[in-house]
Every structure is written in structure tokens, then in C-alpha cells.
N, C-alpha and C. Protein backbone atom coordinates (compact mmCIF):
# COMPACT_ATOMS: atom_id res chain seq x y z
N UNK A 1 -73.53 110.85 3.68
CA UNK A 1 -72.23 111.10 3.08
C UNK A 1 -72.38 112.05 1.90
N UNK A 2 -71.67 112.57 1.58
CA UNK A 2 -71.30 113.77 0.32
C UNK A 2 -70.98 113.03 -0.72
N UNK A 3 -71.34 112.17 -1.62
CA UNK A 3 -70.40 111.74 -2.71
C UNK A 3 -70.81 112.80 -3.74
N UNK A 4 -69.93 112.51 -4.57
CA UNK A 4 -68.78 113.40 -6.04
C UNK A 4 -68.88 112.10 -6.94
N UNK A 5 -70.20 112.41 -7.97
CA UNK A 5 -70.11 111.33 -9.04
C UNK A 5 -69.37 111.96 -10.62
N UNK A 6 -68.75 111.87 -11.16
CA UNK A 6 -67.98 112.00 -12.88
C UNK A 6 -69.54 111.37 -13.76
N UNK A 7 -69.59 112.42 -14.34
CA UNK A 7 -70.72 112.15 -15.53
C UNK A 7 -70.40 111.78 -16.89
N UNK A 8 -68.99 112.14 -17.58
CA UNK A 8 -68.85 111.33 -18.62
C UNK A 8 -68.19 109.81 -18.66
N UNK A 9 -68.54 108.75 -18.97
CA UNK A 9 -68.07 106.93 -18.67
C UNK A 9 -68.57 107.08 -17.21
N UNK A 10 -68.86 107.23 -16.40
CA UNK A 10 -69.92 106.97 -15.25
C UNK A 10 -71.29 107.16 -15.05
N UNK A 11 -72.31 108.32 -15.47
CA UNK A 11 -73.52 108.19 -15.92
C UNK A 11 -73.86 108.27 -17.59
N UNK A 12 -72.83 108.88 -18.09
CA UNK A 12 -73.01 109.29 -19.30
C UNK A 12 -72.46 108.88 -20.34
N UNK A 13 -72.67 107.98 -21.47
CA UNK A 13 -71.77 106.80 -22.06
C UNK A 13 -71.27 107.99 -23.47
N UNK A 14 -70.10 108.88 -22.59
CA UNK A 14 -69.48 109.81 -23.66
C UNK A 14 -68.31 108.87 -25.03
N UNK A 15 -68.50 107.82 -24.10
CA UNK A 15 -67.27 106.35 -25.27
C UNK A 15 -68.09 106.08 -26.71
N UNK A 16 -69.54 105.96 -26.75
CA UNK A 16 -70.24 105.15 -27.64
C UNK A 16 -70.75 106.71 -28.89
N UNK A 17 -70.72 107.62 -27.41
CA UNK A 17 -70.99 109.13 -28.65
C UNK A 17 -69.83 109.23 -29.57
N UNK A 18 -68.66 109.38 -28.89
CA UNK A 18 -67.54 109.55 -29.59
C UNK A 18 -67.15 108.55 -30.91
N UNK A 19 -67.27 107.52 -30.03
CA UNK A 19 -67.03 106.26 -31.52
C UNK A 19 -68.08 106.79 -32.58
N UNK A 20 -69.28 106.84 -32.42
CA UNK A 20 -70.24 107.10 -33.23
C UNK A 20 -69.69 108.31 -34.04
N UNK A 21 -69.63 109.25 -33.63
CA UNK A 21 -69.74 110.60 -34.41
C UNK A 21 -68.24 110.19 -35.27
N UNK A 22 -66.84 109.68 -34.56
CA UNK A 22 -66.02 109.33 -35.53
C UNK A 22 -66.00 108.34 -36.22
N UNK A 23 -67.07 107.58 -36.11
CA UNK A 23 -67.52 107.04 -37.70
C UNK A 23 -68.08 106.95 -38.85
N UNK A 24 -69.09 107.61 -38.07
CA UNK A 24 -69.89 108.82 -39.41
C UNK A 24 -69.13 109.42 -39.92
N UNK A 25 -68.08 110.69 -39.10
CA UNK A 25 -67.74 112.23 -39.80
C UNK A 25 -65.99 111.79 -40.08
N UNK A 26 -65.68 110.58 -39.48
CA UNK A 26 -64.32 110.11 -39.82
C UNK A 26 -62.71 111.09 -39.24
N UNK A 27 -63.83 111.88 -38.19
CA UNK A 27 -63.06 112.89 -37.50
C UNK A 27 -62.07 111.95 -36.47
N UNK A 28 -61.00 112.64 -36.38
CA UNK A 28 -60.40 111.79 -35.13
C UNK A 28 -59.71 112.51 -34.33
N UNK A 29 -59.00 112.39 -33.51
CA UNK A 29 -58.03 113.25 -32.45
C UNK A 29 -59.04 113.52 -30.78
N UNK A 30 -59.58 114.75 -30.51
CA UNK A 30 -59.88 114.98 -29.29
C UNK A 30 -61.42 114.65 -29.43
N UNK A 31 -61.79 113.85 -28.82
CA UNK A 31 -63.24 113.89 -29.42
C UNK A 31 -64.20 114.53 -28.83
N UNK A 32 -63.71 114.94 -27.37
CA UNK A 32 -64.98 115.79 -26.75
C UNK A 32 -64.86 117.31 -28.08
N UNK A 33 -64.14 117.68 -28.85
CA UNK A 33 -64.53 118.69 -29.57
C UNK A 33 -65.47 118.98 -30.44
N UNK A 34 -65.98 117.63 -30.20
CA UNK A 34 -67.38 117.04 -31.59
C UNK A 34 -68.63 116.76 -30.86
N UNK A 35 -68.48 115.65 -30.04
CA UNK A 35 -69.54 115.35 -29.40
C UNK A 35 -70.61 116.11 -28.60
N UNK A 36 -72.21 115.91 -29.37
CA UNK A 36 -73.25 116.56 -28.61
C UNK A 36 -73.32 116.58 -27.13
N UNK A 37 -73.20 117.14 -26.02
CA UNK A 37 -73.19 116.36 -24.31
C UNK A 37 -74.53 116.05 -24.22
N UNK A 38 -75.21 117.01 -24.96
CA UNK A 38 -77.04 116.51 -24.65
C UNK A 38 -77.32 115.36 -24.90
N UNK A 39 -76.90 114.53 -25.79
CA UNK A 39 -77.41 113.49 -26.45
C UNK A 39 -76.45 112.34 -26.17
N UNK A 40 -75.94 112.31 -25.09
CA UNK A 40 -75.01 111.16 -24.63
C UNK A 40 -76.28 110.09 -24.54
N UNK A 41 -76.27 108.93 -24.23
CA UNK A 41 -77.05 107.86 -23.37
C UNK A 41 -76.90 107.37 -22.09
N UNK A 42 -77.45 107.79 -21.11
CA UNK A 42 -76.99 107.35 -19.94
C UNK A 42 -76.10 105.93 -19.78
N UNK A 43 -75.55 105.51 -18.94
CA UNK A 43 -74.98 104.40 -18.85
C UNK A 43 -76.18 103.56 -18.03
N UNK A 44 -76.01 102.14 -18.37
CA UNK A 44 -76.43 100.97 -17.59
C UNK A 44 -76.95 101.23 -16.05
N UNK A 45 -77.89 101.20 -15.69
CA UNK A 45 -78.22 101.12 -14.33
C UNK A 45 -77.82 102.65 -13.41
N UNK A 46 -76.72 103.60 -14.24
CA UNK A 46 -76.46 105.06 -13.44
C UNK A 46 -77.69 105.79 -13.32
N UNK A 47 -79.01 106.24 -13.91
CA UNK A 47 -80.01 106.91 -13.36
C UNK A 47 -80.51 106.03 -12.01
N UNK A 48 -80.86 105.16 -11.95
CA UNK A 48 -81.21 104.43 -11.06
C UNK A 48 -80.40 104.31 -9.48
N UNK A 49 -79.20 103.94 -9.89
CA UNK A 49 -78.45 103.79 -9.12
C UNK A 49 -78.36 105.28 -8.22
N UNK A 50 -77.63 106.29 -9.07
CA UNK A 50 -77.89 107.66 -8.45
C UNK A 50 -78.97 108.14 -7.85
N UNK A 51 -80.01 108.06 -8.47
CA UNK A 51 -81.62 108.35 -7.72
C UNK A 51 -81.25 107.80 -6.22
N UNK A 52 -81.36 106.22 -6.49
CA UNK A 52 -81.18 105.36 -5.36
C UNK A 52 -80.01 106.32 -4.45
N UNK A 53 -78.73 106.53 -4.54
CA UNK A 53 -78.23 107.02 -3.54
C UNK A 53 -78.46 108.42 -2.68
N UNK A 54 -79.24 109.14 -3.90
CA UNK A 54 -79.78 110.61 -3.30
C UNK A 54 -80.60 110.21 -2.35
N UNK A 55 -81.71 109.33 -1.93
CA UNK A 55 -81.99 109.11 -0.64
C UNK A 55 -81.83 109.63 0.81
N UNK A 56 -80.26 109.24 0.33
CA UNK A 56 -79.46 108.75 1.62
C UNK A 56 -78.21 109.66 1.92
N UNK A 57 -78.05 110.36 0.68
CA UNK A 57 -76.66 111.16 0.49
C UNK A 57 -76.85 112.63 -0.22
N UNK A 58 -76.06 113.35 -0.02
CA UNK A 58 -75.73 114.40 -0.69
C UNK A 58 -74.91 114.44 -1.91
N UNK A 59 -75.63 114.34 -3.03
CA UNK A 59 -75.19 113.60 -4.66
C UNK A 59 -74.67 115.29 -5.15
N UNK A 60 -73.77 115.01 -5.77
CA UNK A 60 -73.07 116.18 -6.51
C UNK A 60 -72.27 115.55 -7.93
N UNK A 61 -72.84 116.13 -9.02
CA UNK A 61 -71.91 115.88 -10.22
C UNK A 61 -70.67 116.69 -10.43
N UNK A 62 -69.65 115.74 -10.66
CA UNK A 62 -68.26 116.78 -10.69
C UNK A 62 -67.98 116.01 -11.77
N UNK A 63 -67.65 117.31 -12.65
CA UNK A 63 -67.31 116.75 -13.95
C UNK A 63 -66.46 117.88 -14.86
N UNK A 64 -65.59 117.52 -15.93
CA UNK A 64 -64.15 118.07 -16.30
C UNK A 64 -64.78 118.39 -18.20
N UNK A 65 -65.76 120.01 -17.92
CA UNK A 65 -65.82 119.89 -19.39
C UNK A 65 -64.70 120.04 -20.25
N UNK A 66 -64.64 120.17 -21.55
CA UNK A 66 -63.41 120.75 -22.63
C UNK A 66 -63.77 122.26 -22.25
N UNK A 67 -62.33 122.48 -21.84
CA UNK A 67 -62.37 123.96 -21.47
C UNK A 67 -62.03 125.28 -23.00
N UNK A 68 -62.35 124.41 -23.92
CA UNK A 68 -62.06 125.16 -25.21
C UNK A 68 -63.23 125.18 -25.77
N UNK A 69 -64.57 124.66 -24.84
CA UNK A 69 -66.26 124.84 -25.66
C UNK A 69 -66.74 125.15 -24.45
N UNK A 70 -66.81 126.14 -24.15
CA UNK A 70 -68.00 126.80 -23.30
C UNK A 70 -69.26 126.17 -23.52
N UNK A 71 -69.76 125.77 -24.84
CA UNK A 71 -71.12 125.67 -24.81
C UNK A 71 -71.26 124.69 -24.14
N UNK A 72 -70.43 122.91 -24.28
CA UNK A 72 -70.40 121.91 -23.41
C UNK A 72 -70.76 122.63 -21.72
N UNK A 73 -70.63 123.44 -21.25
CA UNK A 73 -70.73 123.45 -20.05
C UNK A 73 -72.43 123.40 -19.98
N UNK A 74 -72.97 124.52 -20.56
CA UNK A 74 -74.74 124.20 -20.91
C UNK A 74 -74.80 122.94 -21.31
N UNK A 75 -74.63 122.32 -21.83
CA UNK A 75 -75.18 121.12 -22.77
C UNK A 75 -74.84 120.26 -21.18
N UNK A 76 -73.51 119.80 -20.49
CA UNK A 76 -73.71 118.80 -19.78
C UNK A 76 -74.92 119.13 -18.07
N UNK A 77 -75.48 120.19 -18.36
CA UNK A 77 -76.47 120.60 -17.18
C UNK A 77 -77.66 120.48 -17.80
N UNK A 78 -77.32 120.57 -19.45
CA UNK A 78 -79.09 120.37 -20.09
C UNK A 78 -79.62 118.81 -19.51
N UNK A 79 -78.40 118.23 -19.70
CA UNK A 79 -78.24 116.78 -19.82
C UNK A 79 -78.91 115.95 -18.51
N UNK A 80 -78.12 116.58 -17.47
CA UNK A 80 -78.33 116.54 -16.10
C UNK A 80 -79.91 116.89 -15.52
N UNK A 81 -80.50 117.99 -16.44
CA UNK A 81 -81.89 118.23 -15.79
C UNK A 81 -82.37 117.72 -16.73
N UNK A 82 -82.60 116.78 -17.62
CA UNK A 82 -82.83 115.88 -18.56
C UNK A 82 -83.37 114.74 -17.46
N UNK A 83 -81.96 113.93 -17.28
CA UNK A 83 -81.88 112.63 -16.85
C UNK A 83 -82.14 112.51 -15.14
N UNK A 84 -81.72 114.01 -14.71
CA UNK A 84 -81.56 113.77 -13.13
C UNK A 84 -81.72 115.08 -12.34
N UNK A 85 -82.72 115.33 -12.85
CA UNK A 85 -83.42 116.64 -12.95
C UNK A 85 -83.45 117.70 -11.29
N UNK A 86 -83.16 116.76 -10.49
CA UNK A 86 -83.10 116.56 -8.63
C UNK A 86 -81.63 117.15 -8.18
N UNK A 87 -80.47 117.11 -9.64
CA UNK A 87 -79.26 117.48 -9.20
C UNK A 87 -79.03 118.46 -10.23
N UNK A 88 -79.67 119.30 -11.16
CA UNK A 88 -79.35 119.86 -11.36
C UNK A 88 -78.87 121.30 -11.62
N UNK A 89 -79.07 121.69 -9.76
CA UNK A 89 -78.30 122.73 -9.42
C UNK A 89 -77.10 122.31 -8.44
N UNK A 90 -76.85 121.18 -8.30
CA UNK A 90 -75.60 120.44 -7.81
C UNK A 90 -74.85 120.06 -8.98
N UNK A 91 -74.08 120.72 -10.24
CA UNK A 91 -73.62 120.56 -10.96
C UNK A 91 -71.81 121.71 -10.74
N UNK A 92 -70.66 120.21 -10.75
CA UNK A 92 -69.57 121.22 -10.84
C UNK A 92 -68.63 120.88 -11.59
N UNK A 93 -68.24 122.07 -12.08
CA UNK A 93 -67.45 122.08 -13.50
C UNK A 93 -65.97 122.10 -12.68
N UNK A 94 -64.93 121.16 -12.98
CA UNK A 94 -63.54 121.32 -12.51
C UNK A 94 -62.79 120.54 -12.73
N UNK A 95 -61.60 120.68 -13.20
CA UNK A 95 -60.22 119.79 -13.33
C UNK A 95 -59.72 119.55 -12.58
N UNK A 96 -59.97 119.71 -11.18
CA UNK A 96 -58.86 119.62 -10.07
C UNK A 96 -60.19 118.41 -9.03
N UNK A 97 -60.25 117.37 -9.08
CA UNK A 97 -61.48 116.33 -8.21
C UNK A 97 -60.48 116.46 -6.94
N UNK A 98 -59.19 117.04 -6.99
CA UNK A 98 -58.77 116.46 -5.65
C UNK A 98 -59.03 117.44 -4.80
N UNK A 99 -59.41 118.48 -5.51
CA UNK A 99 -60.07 119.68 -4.22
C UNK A 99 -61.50 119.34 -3.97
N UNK A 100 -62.03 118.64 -4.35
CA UNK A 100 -63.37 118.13 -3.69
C UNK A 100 -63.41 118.04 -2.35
N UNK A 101 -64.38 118.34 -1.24
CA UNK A 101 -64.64 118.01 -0.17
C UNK A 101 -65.78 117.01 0.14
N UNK A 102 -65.30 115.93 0.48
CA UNK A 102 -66.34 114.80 0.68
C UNK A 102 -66.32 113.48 0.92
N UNK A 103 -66.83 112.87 1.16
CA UNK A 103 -66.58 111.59 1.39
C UNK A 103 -66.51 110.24 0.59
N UNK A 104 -66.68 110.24 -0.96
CA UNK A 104 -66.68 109.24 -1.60
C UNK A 104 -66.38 110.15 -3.51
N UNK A 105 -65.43 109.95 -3.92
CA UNK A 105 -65.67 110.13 -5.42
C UNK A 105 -66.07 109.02 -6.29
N UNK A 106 -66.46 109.46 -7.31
CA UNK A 106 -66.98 107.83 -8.16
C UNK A 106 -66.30 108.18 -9.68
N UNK A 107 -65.65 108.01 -10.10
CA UNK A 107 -64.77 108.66 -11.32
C UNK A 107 -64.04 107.45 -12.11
N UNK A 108 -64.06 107.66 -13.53
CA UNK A 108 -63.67 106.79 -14.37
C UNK A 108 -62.19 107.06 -14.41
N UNK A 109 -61.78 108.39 -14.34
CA UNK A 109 -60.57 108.62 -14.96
C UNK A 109 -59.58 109.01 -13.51
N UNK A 110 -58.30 108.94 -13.76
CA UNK A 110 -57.47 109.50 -12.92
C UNK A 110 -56.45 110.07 -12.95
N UNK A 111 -56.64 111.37 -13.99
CA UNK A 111 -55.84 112.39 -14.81
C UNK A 111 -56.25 113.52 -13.93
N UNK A 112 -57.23 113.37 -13.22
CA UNK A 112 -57.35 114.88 -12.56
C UNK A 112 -57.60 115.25 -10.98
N UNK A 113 -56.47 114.58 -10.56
CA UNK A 113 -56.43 114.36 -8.77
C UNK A 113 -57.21 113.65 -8.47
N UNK A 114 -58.00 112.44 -9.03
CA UNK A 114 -58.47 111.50 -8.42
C UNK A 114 -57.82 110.66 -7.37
N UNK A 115 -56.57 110.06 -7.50
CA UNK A 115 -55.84 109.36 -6.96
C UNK A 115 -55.50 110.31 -5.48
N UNK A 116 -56.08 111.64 -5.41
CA UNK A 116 -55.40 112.53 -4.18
C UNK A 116 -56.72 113.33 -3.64
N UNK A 117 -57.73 112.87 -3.79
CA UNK A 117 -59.37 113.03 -3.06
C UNK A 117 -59.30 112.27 -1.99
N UNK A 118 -59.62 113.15 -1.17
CA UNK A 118 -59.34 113.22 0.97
C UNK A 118 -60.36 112.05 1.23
N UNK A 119 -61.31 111.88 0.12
CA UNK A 119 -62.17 110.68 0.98
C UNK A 119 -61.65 109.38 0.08
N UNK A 120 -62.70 108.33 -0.19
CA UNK A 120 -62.64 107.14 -0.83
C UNK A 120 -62.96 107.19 -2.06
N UNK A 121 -62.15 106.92 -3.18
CA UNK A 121 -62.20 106.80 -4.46
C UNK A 121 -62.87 105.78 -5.12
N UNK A 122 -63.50 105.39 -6.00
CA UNK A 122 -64.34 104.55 -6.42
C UNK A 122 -63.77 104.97 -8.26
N UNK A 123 -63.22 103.86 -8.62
CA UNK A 123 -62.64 104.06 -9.40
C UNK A 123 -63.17 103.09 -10.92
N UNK A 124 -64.35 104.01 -11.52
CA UNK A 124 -65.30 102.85 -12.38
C UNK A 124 -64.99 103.44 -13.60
N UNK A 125 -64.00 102.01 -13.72
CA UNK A 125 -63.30 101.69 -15.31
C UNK A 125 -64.48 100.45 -15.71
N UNK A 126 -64.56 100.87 -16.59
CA UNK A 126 -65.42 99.74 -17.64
C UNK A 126 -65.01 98.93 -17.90
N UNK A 127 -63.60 98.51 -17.98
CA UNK A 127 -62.32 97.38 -18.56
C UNK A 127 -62.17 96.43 -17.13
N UNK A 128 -62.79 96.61 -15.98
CA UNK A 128 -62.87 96.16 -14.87
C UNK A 128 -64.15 95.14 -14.71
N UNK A 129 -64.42 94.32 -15.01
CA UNK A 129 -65.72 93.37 -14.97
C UNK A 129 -66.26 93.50 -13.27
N UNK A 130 -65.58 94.14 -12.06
CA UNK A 130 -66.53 94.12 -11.02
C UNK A 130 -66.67 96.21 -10.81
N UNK A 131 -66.47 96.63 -12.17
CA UNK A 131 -66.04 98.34 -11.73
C UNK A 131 -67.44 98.67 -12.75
N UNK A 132 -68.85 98.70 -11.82
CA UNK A 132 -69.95 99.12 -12.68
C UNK A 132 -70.79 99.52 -11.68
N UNK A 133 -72.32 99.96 -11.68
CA UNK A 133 -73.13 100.33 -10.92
C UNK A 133 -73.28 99.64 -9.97
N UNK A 134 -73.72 98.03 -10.07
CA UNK A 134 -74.10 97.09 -9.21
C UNK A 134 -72.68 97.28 -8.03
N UNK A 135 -71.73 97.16 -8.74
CA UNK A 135 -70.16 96.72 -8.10
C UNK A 135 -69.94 98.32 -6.88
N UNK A 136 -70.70 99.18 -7.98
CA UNK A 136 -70.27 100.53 -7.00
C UNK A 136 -71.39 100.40 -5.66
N UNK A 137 -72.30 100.17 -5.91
CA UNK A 137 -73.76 100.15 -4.60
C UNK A 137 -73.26 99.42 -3.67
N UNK A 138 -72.79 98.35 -4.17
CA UNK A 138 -72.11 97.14 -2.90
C UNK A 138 -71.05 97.87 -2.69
N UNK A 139 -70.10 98.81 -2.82
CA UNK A 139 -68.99 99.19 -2.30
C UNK A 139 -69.22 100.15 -1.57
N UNK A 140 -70.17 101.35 -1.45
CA UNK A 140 -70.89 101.88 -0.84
C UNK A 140 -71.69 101.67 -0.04
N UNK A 141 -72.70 100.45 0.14
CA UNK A 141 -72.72 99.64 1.38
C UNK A 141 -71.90 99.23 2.48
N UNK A 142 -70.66 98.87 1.64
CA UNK A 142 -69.95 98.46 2.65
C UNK A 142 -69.03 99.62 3.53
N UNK A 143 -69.31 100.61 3.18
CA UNK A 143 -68.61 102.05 3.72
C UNK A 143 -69.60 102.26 4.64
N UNK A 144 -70.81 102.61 4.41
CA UNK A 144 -71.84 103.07 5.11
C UNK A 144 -72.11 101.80 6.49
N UNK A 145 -71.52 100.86 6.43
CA UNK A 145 -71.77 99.84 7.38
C UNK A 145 -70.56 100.00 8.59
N UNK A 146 -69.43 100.13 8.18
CA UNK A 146 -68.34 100.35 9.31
C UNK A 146 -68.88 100.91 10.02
């Protein structure tokens, strides 16, 4: 299968950068305008988990930089051949997930045609106690089994 994973709140814990830097610098409003992308922390179990599915699948990061910092676009591929070094010439920059072609998205947010992606949405909110890595592998099992 083709899945389409979201790298910020799905591998990349862009929530804990942001809080951080606006509590140090007491900045507030848009926060991707501050935050390092290099220096995110992966999330819980996402290197692993992803490794684990490249196996078996055709892994692609689709992800929605701030289109008002160019440099973020380097920084979230530094990041990527950092942590997951195997995808990072499968890196795509875009606001529109619903033009994706593929069979599974994995995305926190649903501001940017998530809700209208041709395959199966996987929709990993953190505020969801079964919407996490473990919760996504078993849901992806169970696709790959029909």
C-alpha cells in the first residue's frame, strides 16, 4: 500500500516545541513562525512504527510547511534524514492531502482535505486515548487483512 504519513503531531512532537519556545520567549499567536523543525522530538513509538511499515509499504511524508518560511521547508527534510533517513527523498510539501494518491493517510489535522483523501484516513489526534502509534499499526493490520 502507498501510505501518506503528516510529520508535525504524528512523527514529530511540533505541540511540546511550540509550548516550549512560548514559554521561554513569551511569544504567542502562530507558532510554527518560531519553532526550530530540526529540533522537534520525535513522537512516542513514530520512528519505529514507520521503519516497521516501510517493510511492507511505500512510506511518503506529506506535510503542510508555513508557507511564509521557506527555510522550514529545509529544516523539516533535515529532520527527516535525521530521524528517517530511508524517506528522505520521499518528502512532500502541500496543503491540499486531498490530492494525494494512495491508499491510507495518517494525519493529525483536518484543515487540509483530509476528510476528502480517495483512500482511508487515519485520523491521529492525541486527545483520542486509542488515536496513537500502537492504535494506528492495529488499524493498518486490519486493512491489510480484508
Amino acid at each position: 500500500m502507498r501510505i501518506f504519513i503528516d510529520m508535525d503531531g504524528v512523527i514529530s512532537d511540533f505541540e511540546k516545541a511550540s509550548n516550549e519556545y512560548q514559554r521561554i520567549h513569551g511569544e504567542t499567536g502562530r507558532p510554527g513562525k518560531y519553532v526550530d523543525y530540526r529540533n522537534l522530538e520525535p513522537i512516542s513509538g513514530a520512528i519505529f512504527c514507520v521503519t516497521e511499515l516501510s517493510f511492507n509499504h511505500d512510506i511518503f511524508i506529506a506535510t503542510t510547511p508555513p508557507w511564509d518560511r521557506p527555510k522550514v521547508w529545509g529544516e523539516k527534510r533535515e529532520w527527516i534524514e535525521e530521524h528517517l533517513p530511508f524517506l528522505k527523498c520521499k518528502l512532500i510539501l502541500t496543503h491540499r492531502k486531498d490530492l494525494l494518491i494512495g491508499d491510507i493517510l495518517i494525519d493529525d489535522s483536518r484543515y487540509r482535505g483530509q476528510p476528502d483523501f480517495q483512500g482511508e484516513w487515519f485520523w491521529f489526534n492525541k486527545n483520542w486515548k486509542n488515536k496513537n502509534w500502537e492504535a494506528c499499526l492495529e488499524w493498518i493490520s486490519k486493512l491489510e487483512n480484508k
